[in-house]
PDB file of N, CA and C in Angstrom:
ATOM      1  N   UNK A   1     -54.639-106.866-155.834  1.00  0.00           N
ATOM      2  CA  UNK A   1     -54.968-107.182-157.199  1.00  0.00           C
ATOM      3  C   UNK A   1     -55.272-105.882-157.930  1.00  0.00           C
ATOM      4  N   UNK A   2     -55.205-105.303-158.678  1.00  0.00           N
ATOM      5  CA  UNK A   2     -54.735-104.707-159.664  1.00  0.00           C
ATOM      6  C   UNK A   2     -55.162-104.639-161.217  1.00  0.00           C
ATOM      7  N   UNK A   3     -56.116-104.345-161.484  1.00  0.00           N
ATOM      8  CA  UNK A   3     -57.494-104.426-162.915  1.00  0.00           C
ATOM      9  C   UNK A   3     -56.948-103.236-163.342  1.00  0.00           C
ATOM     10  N   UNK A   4     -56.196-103.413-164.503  1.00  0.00           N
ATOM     11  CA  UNK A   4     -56.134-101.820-165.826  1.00  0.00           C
ATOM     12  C   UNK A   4     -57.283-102.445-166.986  1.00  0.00           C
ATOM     13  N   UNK A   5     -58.043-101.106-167.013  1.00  0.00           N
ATOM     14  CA  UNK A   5     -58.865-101.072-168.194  1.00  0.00           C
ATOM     15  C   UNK A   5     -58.770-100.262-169.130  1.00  0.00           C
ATOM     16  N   UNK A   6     -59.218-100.279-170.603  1.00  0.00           N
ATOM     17  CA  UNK A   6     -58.941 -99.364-171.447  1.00  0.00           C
ATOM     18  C   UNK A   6     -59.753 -97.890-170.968  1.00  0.00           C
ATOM     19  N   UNK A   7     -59.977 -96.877-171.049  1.00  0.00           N
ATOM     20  CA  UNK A   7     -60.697 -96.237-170.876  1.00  0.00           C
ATOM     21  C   UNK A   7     -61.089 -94.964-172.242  1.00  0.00           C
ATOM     22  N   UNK A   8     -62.839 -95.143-172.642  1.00  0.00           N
ATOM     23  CA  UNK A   8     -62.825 -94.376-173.602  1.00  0.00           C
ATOM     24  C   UNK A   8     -62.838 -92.734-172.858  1.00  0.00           C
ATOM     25  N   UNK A   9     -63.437 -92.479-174.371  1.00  0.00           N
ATOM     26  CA  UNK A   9     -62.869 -91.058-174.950  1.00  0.00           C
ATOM     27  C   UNK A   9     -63.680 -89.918-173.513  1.00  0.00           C
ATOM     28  N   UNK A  10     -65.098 -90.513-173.421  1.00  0.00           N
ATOM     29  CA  UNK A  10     -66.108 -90.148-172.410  1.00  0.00           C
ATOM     30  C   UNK A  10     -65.814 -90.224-171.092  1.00  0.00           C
ATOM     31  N   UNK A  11     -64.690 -90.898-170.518  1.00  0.00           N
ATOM     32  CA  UNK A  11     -64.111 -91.533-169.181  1.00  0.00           C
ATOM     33  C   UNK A  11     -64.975 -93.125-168.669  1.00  0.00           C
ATOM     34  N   UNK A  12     -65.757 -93.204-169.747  1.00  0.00           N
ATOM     35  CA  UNK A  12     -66.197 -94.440-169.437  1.00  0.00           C
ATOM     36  C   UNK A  12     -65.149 -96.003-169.848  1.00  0.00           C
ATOM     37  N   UNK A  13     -65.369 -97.088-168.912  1.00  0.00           N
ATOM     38  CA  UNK A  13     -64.883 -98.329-169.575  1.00  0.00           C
ATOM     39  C   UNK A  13     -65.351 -99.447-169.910  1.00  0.00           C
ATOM     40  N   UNK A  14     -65.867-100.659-169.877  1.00  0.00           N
ATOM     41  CA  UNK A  14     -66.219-101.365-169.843  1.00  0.00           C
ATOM     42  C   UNK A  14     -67.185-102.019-168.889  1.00  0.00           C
ATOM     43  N   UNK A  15     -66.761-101.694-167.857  1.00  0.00           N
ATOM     44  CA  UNK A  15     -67.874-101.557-166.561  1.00  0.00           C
ATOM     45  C   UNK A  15     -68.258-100.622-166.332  1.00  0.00           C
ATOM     46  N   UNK A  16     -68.141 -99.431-166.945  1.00  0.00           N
ATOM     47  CA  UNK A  16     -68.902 -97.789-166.385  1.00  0.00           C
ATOM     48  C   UNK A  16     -68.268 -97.268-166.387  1.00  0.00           C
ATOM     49  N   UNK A  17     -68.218 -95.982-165.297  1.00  0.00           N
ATOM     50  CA  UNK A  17     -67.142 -95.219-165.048  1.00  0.00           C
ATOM     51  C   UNK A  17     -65.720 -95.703-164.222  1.00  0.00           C
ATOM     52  N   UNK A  18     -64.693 -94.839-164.808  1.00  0.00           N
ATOM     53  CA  UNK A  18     -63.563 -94.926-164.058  1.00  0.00           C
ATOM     54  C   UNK A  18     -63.344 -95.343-162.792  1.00  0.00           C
ATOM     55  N   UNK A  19     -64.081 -94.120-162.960  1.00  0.00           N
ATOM     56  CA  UNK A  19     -63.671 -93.456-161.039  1.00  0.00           C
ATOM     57  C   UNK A  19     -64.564 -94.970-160.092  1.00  0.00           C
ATOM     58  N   UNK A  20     -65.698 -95.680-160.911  1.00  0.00           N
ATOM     59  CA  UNK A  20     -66.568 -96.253-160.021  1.00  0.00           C
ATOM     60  C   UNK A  20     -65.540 -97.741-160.184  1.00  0.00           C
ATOM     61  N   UNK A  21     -64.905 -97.803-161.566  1.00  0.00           N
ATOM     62  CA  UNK A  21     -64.055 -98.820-160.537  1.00  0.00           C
ATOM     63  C   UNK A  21     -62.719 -99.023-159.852  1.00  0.00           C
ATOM     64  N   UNK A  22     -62.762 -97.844-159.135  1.00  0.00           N
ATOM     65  CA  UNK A  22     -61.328 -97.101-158.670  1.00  0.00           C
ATOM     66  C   UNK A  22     -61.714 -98.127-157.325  1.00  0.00           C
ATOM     67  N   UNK A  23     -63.339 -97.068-157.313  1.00  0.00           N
ATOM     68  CA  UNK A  23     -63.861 -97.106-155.627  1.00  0.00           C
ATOM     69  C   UNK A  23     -64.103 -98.494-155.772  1.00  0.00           C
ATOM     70  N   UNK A  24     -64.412 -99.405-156.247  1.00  0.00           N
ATOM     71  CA  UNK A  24     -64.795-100.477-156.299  1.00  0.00           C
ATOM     72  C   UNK A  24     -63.635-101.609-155.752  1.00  0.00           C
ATOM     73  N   UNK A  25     -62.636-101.305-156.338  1.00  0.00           N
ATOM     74  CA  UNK A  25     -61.258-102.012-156.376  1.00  0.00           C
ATOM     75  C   UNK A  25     -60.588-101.876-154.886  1.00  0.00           C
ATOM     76  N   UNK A  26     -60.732-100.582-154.482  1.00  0.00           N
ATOM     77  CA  UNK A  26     -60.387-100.031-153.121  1.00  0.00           C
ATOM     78  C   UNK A  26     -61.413-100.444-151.802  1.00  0.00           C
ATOM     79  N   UNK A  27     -62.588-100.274-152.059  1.00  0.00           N
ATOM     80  CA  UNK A  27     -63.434-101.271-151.457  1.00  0.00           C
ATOM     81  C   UNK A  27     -63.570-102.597-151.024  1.00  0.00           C
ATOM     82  N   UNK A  28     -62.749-103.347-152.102  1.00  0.00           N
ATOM     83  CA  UNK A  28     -62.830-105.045-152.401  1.00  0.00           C
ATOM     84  C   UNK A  28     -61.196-104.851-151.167  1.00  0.00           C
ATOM     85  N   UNK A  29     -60.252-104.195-151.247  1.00  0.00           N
ATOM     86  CA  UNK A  29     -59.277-104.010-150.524  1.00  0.00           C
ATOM     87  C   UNK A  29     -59.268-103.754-149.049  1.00  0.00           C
ATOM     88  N   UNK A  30     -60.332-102.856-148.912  1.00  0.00           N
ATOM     89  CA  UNK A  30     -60.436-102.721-147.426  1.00  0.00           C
ATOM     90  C   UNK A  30     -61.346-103.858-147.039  1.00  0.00           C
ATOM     91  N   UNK A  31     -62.181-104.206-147.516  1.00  0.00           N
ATOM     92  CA  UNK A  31     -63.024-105.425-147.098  1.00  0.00           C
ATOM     93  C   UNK A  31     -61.960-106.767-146.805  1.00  0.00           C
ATOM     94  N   UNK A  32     -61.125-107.013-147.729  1.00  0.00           N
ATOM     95  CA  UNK A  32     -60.303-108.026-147.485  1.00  0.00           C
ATOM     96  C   UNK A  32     -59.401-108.069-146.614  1.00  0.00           C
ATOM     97  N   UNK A  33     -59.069-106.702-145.690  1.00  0.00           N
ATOM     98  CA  UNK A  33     -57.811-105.758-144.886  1.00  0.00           C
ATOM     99  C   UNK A  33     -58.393-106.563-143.061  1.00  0.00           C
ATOM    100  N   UNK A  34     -60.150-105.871-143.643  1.00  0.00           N
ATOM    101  CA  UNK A  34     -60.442-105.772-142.553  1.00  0.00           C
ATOM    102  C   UNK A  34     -60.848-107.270-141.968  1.00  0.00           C
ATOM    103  N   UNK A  35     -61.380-108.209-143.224  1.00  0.00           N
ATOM    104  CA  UNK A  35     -61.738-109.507-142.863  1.00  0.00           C
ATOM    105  C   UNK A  35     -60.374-110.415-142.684  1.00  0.00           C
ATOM    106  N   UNK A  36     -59.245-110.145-142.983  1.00  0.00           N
ATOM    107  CA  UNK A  36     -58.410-110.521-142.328  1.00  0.00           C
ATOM    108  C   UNK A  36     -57.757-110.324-141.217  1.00  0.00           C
ATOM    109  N   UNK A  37     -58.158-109.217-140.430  1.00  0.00           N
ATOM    110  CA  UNK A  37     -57.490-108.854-139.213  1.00  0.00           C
ATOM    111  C   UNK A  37     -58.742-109.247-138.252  1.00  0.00           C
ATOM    112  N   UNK A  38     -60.199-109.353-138.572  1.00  0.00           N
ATOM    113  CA  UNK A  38     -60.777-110.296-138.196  1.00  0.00           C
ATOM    114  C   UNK A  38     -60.814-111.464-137.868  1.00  0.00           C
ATOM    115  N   UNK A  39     -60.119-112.164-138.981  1.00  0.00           N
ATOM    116  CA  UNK A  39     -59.635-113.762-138.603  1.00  0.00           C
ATOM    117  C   UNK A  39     -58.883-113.515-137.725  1.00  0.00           C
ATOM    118  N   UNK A  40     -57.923-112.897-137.845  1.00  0.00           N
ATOM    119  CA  UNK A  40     -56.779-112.947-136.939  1.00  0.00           C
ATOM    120  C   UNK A  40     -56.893-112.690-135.750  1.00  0.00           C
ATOM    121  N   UNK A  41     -57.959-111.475-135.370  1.00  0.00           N
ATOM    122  CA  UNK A  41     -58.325-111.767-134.127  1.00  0.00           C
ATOM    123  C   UNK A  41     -58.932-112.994-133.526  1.00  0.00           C
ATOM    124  N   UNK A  42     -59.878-113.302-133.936  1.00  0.00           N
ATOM    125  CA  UNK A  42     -60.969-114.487-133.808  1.00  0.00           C
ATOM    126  C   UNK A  42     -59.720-115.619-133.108  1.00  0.00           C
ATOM    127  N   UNK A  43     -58.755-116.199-134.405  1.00  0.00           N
ATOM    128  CA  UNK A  43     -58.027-116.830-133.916  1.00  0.00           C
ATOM    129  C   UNK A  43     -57.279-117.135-132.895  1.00  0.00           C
ATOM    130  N   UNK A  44     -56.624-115.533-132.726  1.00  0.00           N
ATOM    131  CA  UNK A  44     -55.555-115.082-131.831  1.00  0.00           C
ATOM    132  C   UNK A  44     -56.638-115.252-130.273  1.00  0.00           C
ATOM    133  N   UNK A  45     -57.602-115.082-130.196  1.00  0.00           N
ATOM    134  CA  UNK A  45     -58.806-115.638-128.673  1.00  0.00           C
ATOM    135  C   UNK A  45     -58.617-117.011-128.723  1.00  0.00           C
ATOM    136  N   UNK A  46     -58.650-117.918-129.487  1.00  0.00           N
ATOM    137  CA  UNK A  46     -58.806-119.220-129.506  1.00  0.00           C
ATOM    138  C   UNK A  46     -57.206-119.919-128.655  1.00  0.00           C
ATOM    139  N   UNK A  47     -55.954-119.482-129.494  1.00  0.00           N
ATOM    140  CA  UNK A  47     -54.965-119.816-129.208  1.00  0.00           C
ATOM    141  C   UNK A  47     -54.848-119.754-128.089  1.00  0.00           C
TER     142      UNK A  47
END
């Protein structure tokens, strides 16, 4: 998923800084990377 924001003149946007929702976005990505290869393990024991 993929959030473009306007960004002002200061490097700030709407939620703060840029950069904080770069890391934010990339964060939400690895969290979802890793909780899915989690399931998948979990599962893959069960089968």
């Amino acid at each position: 998923m993929l959030v473009v924001s306007a960004v002002n003149e200061d490097g700030t946007t709407e939620a703060g800084f840029l950069v904080d929702e770069i890391v934010r976005q990339s964060a939400r990505r690895m969290l979802t990377a890793a909780l899915e290869a989690a399931a998948e393990h979990c599962t893959g024991e069960l089968a």
